[in-house]
Protein backbone atom coordinates (compact mmCIF):
# COMPACT_ATOMS: atom_id res chain seq x y z
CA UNK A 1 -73.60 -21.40 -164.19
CA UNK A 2 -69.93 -20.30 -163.70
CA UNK A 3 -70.40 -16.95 -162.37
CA UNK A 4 -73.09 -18.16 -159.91
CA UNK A 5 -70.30 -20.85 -158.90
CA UNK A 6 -67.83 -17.60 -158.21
CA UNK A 7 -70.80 -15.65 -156.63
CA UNK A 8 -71.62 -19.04 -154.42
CA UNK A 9 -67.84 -18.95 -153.25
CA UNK A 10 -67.31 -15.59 -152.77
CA UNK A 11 -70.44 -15.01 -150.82
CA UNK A 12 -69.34 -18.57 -148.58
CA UNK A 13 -65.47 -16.86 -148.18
CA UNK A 14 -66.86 -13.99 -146.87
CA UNK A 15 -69.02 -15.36 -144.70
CA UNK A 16 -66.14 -17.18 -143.01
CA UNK A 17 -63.97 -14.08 -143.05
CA UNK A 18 -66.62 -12.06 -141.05
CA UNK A 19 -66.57 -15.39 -138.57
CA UNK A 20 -63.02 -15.29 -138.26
CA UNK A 21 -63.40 -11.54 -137.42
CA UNK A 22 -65.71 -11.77 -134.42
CA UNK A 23 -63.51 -14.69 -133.42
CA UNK A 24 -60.43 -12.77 -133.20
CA UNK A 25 -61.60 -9.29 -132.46
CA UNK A 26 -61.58 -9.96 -128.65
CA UNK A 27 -57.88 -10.98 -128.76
CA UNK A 28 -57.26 -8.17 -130.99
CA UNK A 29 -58.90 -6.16 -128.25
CA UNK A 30 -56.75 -7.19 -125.30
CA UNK A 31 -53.72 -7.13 -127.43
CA UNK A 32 -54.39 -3.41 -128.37
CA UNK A 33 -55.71 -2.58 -124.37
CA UNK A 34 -52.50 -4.16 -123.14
CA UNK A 35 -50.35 -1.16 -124.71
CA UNK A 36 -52.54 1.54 -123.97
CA UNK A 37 -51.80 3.82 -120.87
CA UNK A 38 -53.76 4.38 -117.46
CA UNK A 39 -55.58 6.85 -118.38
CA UNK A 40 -56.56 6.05 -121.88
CA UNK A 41 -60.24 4.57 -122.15
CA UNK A 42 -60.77 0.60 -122.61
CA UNK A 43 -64.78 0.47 -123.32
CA UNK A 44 -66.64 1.77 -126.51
CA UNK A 45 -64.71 2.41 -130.23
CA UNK A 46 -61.91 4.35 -128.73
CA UNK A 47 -60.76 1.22 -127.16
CA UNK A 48 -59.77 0.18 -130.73
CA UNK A 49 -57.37 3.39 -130.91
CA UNK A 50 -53.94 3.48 -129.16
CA UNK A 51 -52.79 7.41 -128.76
CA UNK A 52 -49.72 6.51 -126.86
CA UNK A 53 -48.69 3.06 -127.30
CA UNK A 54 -46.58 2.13 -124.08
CA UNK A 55 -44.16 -1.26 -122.87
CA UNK A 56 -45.13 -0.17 -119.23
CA UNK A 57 -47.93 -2.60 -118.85
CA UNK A 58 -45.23 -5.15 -119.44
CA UNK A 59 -42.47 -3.66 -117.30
CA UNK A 60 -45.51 -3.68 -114.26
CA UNK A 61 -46.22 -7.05 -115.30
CA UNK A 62 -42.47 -8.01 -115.11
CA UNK A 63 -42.38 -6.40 -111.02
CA UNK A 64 -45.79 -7.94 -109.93
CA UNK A 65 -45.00 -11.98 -111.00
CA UNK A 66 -41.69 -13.56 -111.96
CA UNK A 67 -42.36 -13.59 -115.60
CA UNK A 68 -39.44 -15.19 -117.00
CA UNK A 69 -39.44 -18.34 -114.52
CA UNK A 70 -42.97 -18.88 -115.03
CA UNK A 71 -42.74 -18.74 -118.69
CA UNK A 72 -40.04 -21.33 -118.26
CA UNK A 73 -42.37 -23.39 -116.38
CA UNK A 74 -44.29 -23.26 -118.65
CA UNK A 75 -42.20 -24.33 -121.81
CA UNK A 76 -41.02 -26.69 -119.91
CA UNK A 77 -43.64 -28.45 -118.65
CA UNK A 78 -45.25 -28.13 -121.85
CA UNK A 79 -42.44 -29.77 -124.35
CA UNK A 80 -41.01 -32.32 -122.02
CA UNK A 81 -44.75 -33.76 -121.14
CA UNK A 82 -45.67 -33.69 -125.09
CA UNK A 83 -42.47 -35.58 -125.76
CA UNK A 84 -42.86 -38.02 -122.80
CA UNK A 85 -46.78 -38.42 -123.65
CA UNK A 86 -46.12 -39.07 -127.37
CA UNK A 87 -43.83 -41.72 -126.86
CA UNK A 88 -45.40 -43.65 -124.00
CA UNK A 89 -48.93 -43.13 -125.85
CA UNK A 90 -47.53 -44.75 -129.08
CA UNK A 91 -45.35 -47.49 -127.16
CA UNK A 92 -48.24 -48.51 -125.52
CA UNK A 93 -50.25 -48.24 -128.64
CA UNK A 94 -48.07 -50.21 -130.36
CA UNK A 95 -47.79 -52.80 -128.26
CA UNK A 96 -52.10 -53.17 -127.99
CA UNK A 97 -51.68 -52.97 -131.72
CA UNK A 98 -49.34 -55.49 -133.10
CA UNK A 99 -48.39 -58.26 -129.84
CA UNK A 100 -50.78 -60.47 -128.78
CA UNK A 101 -50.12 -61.70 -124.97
CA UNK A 102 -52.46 -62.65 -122.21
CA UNK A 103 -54.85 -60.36 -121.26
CA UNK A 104 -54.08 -57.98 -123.74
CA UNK A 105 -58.13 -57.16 -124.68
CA UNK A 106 -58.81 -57.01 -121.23
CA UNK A 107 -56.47 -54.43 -120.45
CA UNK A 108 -57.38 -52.53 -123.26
CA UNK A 109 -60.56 -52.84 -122.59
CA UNK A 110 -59.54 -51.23 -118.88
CA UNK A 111 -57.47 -48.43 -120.07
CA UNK A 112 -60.65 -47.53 -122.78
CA UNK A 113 -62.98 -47.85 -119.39
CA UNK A 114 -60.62 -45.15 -117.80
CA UNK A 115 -61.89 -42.57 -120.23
CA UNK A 116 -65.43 -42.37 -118.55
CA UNK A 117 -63.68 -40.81 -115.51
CA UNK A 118 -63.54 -37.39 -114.54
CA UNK A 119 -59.56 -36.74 -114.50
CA UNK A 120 -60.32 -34.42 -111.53
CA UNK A 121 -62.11 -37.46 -109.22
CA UNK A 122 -58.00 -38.80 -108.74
CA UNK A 123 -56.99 -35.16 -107.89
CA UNK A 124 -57.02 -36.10 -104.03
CA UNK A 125 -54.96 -39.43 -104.81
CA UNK A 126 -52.55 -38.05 -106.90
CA UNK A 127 -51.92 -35.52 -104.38
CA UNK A 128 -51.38 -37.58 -101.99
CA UNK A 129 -49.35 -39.81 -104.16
CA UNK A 130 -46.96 -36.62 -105.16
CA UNK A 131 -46.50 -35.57 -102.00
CA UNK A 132 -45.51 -38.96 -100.98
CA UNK A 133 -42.71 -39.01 -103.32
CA UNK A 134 -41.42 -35.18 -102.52
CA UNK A 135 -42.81 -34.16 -105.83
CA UNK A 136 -45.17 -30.95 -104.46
CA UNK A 137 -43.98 -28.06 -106.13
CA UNK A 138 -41.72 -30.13 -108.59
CA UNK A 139 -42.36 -29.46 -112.42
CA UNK A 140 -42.60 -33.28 -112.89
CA UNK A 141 -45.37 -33.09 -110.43
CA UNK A 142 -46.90 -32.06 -113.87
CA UNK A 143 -45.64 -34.42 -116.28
CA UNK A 144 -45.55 -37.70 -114.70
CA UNK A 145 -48.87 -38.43 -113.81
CA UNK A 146 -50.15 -37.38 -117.78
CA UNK A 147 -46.91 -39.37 -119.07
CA UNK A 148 -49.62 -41.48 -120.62
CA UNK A 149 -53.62 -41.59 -121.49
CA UNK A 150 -55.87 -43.28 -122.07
CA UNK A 151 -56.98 -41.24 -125.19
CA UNK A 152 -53.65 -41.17 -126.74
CA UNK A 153 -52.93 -44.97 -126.00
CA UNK A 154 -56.22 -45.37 -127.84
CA UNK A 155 -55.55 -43.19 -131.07
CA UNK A 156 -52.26 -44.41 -130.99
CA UNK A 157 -53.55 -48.24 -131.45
CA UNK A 158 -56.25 -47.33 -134.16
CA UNK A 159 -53.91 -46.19 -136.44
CA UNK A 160 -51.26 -48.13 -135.96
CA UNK A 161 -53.47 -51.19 -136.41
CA UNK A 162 -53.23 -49.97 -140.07
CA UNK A 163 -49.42 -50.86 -140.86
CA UNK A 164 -49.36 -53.73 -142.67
CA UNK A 165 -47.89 -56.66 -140.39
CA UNK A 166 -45.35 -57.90 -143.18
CA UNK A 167 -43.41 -54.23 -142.93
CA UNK A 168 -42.49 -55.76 -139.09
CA UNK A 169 -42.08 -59.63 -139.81
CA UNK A 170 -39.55 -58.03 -142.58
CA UNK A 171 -37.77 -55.96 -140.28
CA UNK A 172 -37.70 -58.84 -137.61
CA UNK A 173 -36.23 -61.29 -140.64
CA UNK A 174 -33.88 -58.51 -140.98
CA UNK A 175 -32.56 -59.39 -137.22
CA UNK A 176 -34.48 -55.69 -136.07
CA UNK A 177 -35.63 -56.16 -132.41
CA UNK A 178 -38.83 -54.92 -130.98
CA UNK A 179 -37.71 -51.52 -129.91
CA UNK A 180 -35.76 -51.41 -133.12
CA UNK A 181 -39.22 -51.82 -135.13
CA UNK A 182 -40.81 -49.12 -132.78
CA UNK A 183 -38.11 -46.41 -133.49
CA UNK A 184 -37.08 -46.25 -136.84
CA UNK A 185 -40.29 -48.03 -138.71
CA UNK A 186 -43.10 -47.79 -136.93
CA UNK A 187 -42.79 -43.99 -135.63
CA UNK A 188 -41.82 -42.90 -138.69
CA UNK A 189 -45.23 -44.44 -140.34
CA UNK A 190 -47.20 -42.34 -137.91
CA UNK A 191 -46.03 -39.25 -138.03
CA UNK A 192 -50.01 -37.61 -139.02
CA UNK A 193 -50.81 -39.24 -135.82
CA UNK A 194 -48.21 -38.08 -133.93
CA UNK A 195 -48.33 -34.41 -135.16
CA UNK A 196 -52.04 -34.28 -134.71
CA UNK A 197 -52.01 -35.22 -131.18
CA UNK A 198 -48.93 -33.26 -130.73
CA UNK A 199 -51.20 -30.31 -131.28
CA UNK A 200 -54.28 -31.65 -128.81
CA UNK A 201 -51.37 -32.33 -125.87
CA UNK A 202 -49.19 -29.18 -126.42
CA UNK A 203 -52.29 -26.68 -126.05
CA UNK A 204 -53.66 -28.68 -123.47
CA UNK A 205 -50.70 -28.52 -121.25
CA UNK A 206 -49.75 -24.97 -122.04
CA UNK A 207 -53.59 -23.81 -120.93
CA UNK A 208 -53.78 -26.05 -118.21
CA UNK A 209 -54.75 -24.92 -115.09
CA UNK A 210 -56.30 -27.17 -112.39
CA UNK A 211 -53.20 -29.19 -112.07
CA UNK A 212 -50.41 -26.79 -111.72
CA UNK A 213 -52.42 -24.83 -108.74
CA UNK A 214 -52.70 -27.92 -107.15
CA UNK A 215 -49.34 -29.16 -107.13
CA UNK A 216 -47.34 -25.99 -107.17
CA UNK A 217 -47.02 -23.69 -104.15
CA UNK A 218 -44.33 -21.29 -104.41
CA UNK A 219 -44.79 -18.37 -107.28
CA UNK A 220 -41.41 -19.42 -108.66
CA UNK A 221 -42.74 -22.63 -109.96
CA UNK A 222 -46.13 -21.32 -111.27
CA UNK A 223 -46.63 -21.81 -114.75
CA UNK A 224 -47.76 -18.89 -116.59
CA UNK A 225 -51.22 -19.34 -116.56
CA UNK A 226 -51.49 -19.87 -113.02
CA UNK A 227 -48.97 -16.69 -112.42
CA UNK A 228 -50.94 -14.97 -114.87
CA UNK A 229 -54.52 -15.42 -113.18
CA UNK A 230 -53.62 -14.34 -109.76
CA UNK A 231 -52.49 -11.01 -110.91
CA UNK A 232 -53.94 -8.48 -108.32
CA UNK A 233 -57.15 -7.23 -109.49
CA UNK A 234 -57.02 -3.77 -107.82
CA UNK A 235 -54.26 -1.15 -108.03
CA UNK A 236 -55.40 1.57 -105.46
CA UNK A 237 -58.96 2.33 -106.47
CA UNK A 238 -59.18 0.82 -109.72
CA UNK A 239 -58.46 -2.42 -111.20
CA UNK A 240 -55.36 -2.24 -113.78
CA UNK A 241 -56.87 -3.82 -116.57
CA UNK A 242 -53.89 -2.88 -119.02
CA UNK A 243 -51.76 -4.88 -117.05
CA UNK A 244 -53.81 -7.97 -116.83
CA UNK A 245 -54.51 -7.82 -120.53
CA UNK A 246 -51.16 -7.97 -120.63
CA UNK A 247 -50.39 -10.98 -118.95
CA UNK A 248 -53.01 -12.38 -120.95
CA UNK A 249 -51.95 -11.44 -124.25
CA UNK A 250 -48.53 -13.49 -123.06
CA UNK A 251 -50.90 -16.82 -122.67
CA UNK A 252 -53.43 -16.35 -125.10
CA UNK A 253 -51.10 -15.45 -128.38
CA UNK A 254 -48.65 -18.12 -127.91
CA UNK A 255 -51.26 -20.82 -127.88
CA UNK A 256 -52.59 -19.27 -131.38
CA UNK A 257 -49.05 -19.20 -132.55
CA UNK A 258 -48.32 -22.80 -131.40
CA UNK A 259 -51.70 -24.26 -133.27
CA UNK A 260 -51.03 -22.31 -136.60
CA UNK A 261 -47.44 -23.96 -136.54
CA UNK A 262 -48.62 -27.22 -135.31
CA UNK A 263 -51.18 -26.84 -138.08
CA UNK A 264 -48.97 -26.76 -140.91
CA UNK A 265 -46.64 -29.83 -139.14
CA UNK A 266 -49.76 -31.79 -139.21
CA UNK A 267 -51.03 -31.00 -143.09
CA UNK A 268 -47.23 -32.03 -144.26
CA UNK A 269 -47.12 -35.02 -142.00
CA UNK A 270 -50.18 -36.21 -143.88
CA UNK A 271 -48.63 -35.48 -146.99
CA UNK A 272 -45.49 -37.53 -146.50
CA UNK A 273 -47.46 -40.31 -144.78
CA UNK A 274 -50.24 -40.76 -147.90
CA UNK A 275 -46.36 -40.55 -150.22
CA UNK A 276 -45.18 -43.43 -148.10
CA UNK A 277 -48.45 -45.36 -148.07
């Protein structure tokens, strides 16, 4: 019975490892393409072999888009709108959670109803509303509108609803205010929650695409996924695929990199929360 228990796992670990293969042989493909030289062939086996491994597809990258200010863009669009989005998403949470006032179901009920609309169907509104404002071709043209969801407001209530409403009537005995509660007991509590959407809203932003090429009109204030997809797709006579595997390679491995860390934030956030509880 033992050895057919090792045999069982073994056979399911491999399995998974030849999944995990297929998943990230095309990226291992690009990432090998985007150091290969013109002439070298992309298609077939060979495309697996690099005979002179080169930096120029980089350097051409570097002269065709403003790399550097894009990939600014992009952090910062990225960390200042998870930051913002976190904390408005729990304060509002929080507040559907643990205060009753008038109204409060109905408006939660509202905000849940939001949900069932296509974020794209306010595109023309929020346009229009940006523009108003002198916001067009502003970064926070990006972060503002998404400063809160409907989603996150919603996860955000369903597990706070789980701290124990004697930890606050404690802290308020205490002389703690409201905000004081928020800050340094409630956030702390929900730290899981917070990582774990952390990692939803920092890939989301850093992929996104449909907002920034509506808001943003100059190159300099392209994120790098937008900078990144309107890379010319013909050099002469042929199309330089090195160098747009390149530029891909910049947006695709980062957002890898970013869930593997945001992983292992969100596994030790558990941790301490289930020590606290």
């Amino acid at each position: 019975m033992r050895a057919k228990n090792i045999a069982w796992k073994a056979f399911i670990h491999l399995f998974m490892l030849i999944i995990v293969a297929f998943c990230l042989f095309p990226v291992i493909w690009m990432m090998i393409i985007s150091f290969k030289t013109v002439g070298e062939s992309i298609s077939g086996f060979s495309a697996l072999t690099v005979q002179q491994p080169t930096w120029a597809n980089y350097e051409r990258l570097v002269e065709l888009i403003p790399l550097w200010q894009n990939l600014y863009n992009s952090l910062f669009t990225t960390i200042i709108g998870t930051i913002t989005t976190l904390f408005f998403c729990a304060l509002a949470g929080f507040a559907f959670a643990k205060y009753k006032f008038p109204g409060r179901t109905a408006l939660f009920y509202f905000v849940i109803g939001t949900m069932m609309i296509s974020t794209e169907i306010g595109a023309i509104p929020l346009f229009i509303i940006m523009r108003k404002i002198n916001l067009i071709n502003s970064l926070w043209s990006l972060i503002l509108p998404r400063i809160a969801t409907a989603v996150g407001i919603f996860y955000m209530r369903q597990y706070i609803l789980g701290v124990p409403d004697e930890i606050i009537e404690a802290a308020r005995i205490d002389g703690c205010k409201d905000f004081g509660i928020f800050t340094r007991i409630i956030l702390p509590i929900i730290k899981p929650a917070l990582a774990s959407w952390a990692s939803l809203t920092i890939i989301a932003r850093w992929n996104d695409f449909f907002w920034p090429l509506l808001f943003l009109r100059k190159t300099s204030k392209y994120t790098l996924m937008v900078s990144v997809s309107m890379l010319p797709v013909s050099d002469g006579l042929s199309t330089p695929w090195q160098v747009v595997l390149a530029g891909t390679t910049l947006v695709v491995v980062p957002s890898i990199l970013i869930y593997l860390a945001l992983q292992t934030l969100q596994k030790s956030g558990i941790m301490a929360g289930a020590v606290k509880g």
